[in-house]
Protein backbone atom coordinates (compact mmCIF):
# COMPACT_ATOMS: atom_id res chain seq x y z
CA UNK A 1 -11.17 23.40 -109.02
CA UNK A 2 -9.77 25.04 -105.64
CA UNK A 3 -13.94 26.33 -104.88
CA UNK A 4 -14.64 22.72 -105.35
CA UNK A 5 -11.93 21.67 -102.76
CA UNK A 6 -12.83 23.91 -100.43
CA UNK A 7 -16.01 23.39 -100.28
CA UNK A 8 -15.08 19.60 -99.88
CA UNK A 9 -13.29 20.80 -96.36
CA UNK A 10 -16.14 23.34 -95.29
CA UNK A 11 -19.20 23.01 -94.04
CA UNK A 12 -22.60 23.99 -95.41
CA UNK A 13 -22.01 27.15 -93.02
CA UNK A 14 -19.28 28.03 -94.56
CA UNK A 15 -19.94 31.45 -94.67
CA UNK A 16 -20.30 31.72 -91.18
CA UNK A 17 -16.99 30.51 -90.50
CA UNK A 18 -15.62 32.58 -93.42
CA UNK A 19 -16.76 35.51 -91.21
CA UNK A 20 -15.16 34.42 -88.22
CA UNK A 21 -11.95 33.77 -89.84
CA UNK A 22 -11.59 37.07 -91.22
CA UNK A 23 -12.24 38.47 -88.21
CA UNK A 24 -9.56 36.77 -86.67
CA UNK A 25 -6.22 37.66 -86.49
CA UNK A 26 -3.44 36.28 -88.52
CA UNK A 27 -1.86 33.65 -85.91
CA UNK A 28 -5.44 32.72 -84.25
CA UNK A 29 -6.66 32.13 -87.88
CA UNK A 30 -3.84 30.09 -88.88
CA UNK A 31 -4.35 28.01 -85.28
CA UNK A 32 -8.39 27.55 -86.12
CA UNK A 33 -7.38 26.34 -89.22
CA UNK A 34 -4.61 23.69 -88.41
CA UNK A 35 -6.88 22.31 -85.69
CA UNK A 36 -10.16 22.12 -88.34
CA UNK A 37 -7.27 20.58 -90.72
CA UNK A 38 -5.93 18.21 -88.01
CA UNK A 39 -9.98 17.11 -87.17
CA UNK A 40 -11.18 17.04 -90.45
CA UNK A 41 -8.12 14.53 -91.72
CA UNK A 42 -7.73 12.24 -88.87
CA UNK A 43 -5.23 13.45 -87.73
CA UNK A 44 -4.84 12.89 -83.53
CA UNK A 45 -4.26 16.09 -81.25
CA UNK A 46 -3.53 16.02 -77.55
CA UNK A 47 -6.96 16.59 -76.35
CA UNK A 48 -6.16 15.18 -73.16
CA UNK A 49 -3.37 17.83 -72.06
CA UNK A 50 -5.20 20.59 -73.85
CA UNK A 51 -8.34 20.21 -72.11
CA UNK A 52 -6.60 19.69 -68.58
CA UNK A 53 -4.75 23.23 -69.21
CA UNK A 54 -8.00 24.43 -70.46
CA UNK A 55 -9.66 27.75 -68.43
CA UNK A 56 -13.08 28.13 -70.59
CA UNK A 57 -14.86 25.34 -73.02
CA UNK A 58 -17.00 26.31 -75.62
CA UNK A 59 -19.84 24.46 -76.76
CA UNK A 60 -20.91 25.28 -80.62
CA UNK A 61 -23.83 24.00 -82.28
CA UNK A 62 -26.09 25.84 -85.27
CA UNK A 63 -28.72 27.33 -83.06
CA UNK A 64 -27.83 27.32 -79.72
CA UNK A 65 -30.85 26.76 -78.27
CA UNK A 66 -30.11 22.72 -78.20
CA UNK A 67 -26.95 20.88 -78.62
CA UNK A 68 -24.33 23.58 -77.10
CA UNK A 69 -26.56 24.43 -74.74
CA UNK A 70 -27.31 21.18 -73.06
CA UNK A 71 -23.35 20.13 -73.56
CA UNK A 72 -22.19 23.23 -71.43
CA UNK A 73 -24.62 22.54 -68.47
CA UNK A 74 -23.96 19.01 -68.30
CA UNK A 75 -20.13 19.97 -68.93
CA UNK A 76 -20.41 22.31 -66.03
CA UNK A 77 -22.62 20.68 -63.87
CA UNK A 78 -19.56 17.61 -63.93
CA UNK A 79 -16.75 20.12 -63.41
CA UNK A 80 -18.51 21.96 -60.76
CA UNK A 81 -16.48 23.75 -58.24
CA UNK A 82 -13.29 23.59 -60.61
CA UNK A 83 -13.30 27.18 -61.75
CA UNK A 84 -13.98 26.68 -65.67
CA UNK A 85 -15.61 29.14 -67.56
CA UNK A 86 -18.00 27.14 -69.84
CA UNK A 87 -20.14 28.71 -72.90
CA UNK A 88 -22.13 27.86 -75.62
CA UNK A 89 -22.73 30.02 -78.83
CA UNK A 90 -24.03 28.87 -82.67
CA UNK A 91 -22.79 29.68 -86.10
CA UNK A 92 -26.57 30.79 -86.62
CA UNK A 93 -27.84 31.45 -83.77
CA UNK A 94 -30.59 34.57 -82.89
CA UNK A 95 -29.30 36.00 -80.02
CA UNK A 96 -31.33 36.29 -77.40
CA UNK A 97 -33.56 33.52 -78.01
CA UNK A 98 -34.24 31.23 -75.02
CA UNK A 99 -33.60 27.45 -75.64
CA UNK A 100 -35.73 25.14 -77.37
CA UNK A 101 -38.92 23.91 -75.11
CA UNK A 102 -38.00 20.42 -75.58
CA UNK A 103 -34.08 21.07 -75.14
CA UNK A 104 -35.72 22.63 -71.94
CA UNK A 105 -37.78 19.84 -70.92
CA UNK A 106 -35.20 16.77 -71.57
CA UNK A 107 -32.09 18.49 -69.45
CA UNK A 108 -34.75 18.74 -66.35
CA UNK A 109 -35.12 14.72 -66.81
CA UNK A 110 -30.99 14.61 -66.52
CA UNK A 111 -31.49 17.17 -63.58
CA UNK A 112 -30.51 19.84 -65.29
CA UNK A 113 -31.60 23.72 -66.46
CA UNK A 114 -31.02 25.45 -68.99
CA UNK A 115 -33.16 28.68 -67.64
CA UNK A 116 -31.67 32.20 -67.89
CA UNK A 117 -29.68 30.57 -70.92
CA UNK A 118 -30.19 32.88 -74.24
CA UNK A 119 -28.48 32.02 -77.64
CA UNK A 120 -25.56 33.94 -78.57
CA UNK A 121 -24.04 33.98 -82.03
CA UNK A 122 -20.24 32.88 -82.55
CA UNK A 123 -17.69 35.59 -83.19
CA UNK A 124 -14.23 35.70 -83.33
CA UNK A 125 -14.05 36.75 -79.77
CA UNK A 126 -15.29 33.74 -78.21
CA UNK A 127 -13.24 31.39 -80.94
CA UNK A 128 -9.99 33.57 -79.23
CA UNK A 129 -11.05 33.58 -75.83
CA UNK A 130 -11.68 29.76 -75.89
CA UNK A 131 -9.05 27.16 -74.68
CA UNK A 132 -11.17 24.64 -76.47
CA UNK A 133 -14.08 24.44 -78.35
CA UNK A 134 -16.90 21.31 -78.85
CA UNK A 135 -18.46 21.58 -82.01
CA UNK A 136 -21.22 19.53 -82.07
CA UNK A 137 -21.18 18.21 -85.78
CA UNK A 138 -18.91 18.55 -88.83
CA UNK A 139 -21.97 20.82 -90.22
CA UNK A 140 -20.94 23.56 -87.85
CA UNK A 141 -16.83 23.10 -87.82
CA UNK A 142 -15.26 25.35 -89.65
């Protein structure tokens, strides 16, 4: 009864996430988890305030050679010049491998790149170090 609940609030990469959140500590895992609670049930947070006080953005997607990738140039390529740190990472991603050709191809017709980007793979680092995160479907939020 309580796997079949859980897996009701989790994603299919549930795993992943399971990984992250144990690699979390107590307080950041208990903050991931009331903000996936708050998304997942409707629930409104201040996203206005938060991302104003916000110093890096994170972009997550499965892969990250699409979705997060494209967000966080377009996302930086608007906040230019306003010191953000923006990144992208997946929940599967292979580091190291460059983006998709036609992820590639369709940012150059919005005038922008995505060279020199290679994936990176989400850990609990970048899930701390983040003021906010973007997930980029309910697949990939924890």
């Amino acid at each position: 009864m309580i796997a079949g609940w859980i897996r009701r609030w989790l994603p299919g990469s549930w795993s992943r996430w399971r990984d992250v959140l144990v690699s979390l500590r107590p307080p950041e895992r208990m903050a991931l988890i009331r903000e996936t609670w708050a998304i997942r049930s409707g629930e409104r947070a201040d996203w206005r305030a938060r991302l104003r006080a916000a110093r890096r953005i994170g972009f997550v997607c499965h892969g990250n050679i699409i979705r997060s990738p494209f967000a966080a140039s377009a996302f930086r390529g608007l906040m230019n010049g306003s010191g953000l740190d923006v990144v992208s990472a997946g929940v599967h991603a292979r580091p190291g491998e460059p983006p998709d050709v036609r992820a590639a191809v369709s940012a150059t017709g919005f005038g922008l790149s995505l060279e020199g980007h290679r994936a990176m793979l989400l850990d609990a680092e970048q899930v701390r170090e983040a003021d906010v995160l973007f997930v980029m479907d309910f697949a990939n939020l924890g």
